[in-house]
N, C-alpha and C. Protein backbone atom coordinates (compact mmCIF):
# COMPACT_ATOMS: atom_id res chain seq x y z
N UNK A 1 90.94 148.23 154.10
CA UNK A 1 91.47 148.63 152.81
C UNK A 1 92.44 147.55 152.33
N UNK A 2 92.43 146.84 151.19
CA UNK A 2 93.42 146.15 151.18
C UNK A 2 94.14 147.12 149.78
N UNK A 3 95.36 145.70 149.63
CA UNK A 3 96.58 146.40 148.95
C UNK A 3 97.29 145.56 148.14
N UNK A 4 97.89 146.00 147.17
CA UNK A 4 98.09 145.05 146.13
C UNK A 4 99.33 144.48 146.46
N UNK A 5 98.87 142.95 146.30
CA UNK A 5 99.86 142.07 146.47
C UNK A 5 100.48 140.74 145.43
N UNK A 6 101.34 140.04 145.56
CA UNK A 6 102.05 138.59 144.78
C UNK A 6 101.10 137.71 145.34
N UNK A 7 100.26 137.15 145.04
CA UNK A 7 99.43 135.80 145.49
C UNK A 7 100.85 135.21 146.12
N UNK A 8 101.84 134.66 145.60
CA UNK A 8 102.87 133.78 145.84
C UNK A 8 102.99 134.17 147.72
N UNK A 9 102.74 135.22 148.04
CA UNK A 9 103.59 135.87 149.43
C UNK A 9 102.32 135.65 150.30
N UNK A 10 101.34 135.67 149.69
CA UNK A 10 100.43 134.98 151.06
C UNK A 10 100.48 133.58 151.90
N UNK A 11 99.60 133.78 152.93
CA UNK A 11 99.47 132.00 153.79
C UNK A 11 98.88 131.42 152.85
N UNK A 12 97.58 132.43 151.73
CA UNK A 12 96.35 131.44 151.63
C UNK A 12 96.72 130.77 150.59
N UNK A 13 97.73 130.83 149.98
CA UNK A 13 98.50 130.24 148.84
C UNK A 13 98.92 128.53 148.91
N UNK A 14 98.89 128.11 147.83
CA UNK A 14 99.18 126.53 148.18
C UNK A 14 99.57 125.97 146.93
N UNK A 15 100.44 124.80 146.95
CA UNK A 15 101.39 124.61 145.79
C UNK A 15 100.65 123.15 145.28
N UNK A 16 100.68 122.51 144.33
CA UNK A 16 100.09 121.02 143.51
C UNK A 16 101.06 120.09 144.15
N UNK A 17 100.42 119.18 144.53
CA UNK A 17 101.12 118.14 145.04
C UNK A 17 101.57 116.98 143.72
N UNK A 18 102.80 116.55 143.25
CA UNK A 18 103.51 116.33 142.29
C UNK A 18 103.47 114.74 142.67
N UNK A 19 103.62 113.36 141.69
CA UNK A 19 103.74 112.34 141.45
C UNK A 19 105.55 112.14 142.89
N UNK A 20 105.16 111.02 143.44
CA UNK A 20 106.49 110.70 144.10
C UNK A 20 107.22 109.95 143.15
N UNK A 21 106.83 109.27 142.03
CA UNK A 21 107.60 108.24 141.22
C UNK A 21 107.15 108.73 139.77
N UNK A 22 108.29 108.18 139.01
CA UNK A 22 108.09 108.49 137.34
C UNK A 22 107.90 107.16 136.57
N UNK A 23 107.11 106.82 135.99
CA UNK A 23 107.05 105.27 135.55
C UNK A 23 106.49 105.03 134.28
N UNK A 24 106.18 103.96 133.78
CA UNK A 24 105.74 104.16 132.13
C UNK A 24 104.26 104.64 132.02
N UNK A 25 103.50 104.41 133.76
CA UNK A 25 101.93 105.00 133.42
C UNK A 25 101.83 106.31 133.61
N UNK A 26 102.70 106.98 134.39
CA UNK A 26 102.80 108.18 134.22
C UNK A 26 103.72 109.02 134.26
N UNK A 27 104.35 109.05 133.39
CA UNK A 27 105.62 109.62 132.46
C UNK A 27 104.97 111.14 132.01
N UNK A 28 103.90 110.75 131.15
CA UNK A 28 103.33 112.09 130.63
C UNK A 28 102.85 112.96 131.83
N UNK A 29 101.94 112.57 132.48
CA UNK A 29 101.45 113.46 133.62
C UNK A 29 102.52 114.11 134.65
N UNK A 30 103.48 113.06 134.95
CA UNK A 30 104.65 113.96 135.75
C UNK A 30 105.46 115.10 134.73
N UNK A 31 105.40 114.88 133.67
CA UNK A 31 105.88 115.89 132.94
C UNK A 31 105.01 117.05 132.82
N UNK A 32 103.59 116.77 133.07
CA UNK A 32 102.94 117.95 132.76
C UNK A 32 102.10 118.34 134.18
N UNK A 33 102.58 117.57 135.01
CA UNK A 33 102.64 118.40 136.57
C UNK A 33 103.98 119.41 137.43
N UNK A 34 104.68 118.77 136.11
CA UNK A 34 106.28 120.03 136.84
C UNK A 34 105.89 121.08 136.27
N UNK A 35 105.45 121.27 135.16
CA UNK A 35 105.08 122.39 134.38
C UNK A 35 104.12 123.52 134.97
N UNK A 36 102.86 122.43 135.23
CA UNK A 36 101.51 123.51 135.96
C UNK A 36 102.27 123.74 137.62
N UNK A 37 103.18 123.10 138.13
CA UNK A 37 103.52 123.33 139.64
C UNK A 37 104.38 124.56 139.63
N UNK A 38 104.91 124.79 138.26
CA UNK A 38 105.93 125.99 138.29
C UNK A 38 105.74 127.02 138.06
N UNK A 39 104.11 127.02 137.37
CA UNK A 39 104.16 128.21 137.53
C UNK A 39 102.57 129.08 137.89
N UNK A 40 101.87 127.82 139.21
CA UNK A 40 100.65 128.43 139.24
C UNK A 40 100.68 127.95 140.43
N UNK A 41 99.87 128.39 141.25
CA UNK A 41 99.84 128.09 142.94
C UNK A 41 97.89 127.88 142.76
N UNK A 42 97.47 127.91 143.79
CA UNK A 42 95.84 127.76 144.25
C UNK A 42 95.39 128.54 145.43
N UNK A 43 94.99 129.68 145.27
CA UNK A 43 94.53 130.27 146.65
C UNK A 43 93.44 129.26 146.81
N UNK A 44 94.18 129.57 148.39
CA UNK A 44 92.76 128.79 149.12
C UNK A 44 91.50 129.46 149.44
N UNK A 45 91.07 130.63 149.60
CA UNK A 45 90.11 131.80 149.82
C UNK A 45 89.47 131.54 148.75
N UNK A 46 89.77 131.90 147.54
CA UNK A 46 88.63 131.81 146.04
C UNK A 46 89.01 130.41 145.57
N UNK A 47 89.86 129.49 145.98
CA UNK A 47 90.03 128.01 144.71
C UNK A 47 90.02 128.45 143.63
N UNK A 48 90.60 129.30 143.28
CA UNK A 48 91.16 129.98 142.00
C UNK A 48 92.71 129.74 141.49
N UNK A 49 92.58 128.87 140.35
CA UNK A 49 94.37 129.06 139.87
C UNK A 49 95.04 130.30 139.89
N UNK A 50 96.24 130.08 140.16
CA UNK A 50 96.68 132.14 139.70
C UNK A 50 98.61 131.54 139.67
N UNK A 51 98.63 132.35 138.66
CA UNK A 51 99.91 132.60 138.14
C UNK A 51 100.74 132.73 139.48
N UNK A 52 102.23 132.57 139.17
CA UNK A 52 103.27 132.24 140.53
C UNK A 52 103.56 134.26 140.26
N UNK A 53 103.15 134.60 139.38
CA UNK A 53 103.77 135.91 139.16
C UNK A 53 102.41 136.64 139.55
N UNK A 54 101.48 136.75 139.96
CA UNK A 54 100.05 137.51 139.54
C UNK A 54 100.15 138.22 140.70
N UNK A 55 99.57 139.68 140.70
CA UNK A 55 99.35 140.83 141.41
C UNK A 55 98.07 140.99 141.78
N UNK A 56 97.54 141.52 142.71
CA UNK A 56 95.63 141.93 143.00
C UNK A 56 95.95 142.34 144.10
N UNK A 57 94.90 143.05 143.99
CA UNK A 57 94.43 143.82 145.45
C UNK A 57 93.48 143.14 145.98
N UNK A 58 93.46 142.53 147.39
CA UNK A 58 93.20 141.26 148.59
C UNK A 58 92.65 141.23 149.52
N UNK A 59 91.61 141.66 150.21
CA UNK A 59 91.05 141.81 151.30
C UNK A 59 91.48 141.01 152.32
N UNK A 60 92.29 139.54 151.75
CA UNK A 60 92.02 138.26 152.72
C UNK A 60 93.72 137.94 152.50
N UNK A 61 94.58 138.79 152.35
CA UNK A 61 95.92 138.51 152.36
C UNK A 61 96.24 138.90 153.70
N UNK A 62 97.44 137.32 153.82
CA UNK A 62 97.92 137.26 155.03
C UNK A 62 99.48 136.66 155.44
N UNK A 63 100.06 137.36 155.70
CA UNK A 63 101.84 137.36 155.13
C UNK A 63 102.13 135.89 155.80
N UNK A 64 103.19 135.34 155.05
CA UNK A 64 102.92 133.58 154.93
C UNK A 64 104.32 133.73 156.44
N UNK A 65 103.82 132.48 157.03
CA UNK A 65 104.68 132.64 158.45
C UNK A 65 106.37 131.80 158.08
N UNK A 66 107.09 131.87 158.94
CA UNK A 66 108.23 130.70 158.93
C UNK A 66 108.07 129.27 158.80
N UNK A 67 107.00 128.84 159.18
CA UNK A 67 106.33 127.38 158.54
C UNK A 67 105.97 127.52 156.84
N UNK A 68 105.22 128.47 156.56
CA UNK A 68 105.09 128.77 155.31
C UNK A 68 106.30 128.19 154.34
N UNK A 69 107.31 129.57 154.82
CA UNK A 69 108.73 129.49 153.72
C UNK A 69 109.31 127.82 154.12
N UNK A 70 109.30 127.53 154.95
CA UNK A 70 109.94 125.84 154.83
C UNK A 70 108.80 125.01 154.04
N UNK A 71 107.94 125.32 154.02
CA UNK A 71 106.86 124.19 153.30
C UNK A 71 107.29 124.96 151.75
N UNK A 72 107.46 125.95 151.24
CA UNK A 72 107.99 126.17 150.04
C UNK A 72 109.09 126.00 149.44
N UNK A 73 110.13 125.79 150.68
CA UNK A 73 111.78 125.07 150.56
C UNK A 73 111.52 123.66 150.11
N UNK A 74 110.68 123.17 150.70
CA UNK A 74 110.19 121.41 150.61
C UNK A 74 109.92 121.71 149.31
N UNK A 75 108.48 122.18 148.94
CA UNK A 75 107.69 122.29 147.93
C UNK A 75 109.02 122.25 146.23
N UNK A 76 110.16 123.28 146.81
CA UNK A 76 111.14 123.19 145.41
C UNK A 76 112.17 122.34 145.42
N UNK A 77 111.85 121.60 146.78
CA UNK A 77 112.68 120.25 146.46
C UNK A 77 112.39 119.38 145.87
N UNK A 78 110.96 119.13 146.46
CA UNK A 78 109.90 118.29 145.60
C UNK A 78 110.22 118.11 144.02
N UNK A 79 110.17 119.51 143.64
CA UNK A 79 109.94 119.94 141.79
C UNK A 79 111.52 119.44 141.48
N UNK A 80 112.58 119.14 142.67
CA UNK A 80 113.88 119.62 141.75
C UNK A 80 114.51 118.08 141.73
N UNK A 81 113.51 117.01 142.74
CA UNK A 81 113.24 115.68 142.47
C UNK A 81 112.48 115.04 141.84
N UNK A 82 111.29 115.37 141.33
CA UNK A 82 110.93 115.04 140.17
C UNK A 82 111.56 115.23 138.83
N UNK A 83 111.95 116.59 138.78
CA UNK A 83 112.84 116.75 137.63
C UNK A 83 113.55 115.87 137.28
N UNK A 84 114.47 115.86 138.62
CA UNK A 84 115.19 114.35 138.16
C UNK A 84 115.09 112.99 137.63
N UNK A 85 113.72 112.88 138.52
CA UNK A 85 112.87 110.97 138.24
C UNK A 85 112.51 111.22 136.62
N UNK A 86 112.55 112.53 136.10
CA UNK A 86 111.95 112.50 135.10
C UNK A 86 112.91 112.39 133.61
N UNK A 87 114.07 112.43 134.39
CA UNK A 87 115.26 112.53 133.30
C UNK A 87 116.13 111.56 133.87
N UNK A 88 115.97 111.00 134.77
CA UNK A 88 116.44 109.26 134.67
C UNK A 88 115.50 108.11 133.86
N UNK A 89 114.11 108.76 134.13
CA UNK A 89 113.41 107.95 133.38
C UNK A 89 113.59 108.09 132.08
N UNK A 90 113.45 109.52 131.24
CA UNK A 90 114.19 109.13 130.07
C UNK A 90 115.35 108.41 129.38
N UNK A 91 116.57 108.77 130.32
CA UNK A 91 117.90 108.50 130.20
C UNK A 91 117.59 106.60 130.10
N UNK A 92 117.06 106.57 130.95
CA UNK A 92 116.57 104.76 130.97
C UNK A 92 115.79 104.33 129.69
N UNK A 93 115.51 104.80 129.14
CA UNK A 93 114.31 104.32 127.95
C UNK A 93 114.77 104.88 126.56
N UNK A 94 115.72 106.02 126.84
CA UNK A 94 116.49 106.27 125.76
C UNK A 94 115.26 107.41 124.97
N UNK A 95 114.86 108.25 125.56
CA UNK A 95 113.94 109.58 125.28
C UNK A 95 114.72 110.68 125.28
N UNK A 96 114.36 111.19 124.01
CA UNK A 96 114.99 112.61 123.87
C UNK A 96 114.16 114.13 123.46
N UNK A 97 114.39 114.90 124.69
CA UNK A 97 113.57 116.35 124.35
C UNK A 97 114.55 117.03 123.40
């Protein structure tokens, strides 16, 4: 029987791997990879996008271990360093949102 769950709280869940550098060839794409990283994950079971918020009932859910939550500690460090590369790079070029 399964039971309705947060995609976000499973193992089979997995986050976009984000640009390590911000530069003039890809300025736009790191901007529009913080965006899709924040708020969509990828089960791995269906390779289906799904919302960081989305609910379903799961046959194949499987509660994410203590390796999990550190790879998601990483994962929002990741986003909270790009952020940055991405607003030094403006600050450098003189870009304004």
């Amino acid at each position: 029987m399964s039971k309705k769950i947060k995609c976000i709280d499973c193992h089979n869940s997995s986050h976009w791997a984000v640009p390590n550098e911000v530069n003039e060839d890809n300025y736009e794409y790191a901007k529009y990879c913080i965006k899709i990283a924040k708020a969509s994950i990828v089960c791995n079971e269906t390779m289906k996008t799904k919302s960081i918020k989305h609910e379903q009932y799961c046959k194949k859910f499987l509660k994410k271990t203590e390796m999990d939550l550190e790879y998601d500690s990483y994962h929002q460090k990741e986003l909270l360093e790009l952020e940055k590369m991405i607003k030094e790079y403006e600050e450098s070029r003189g870009i304004k949102n």
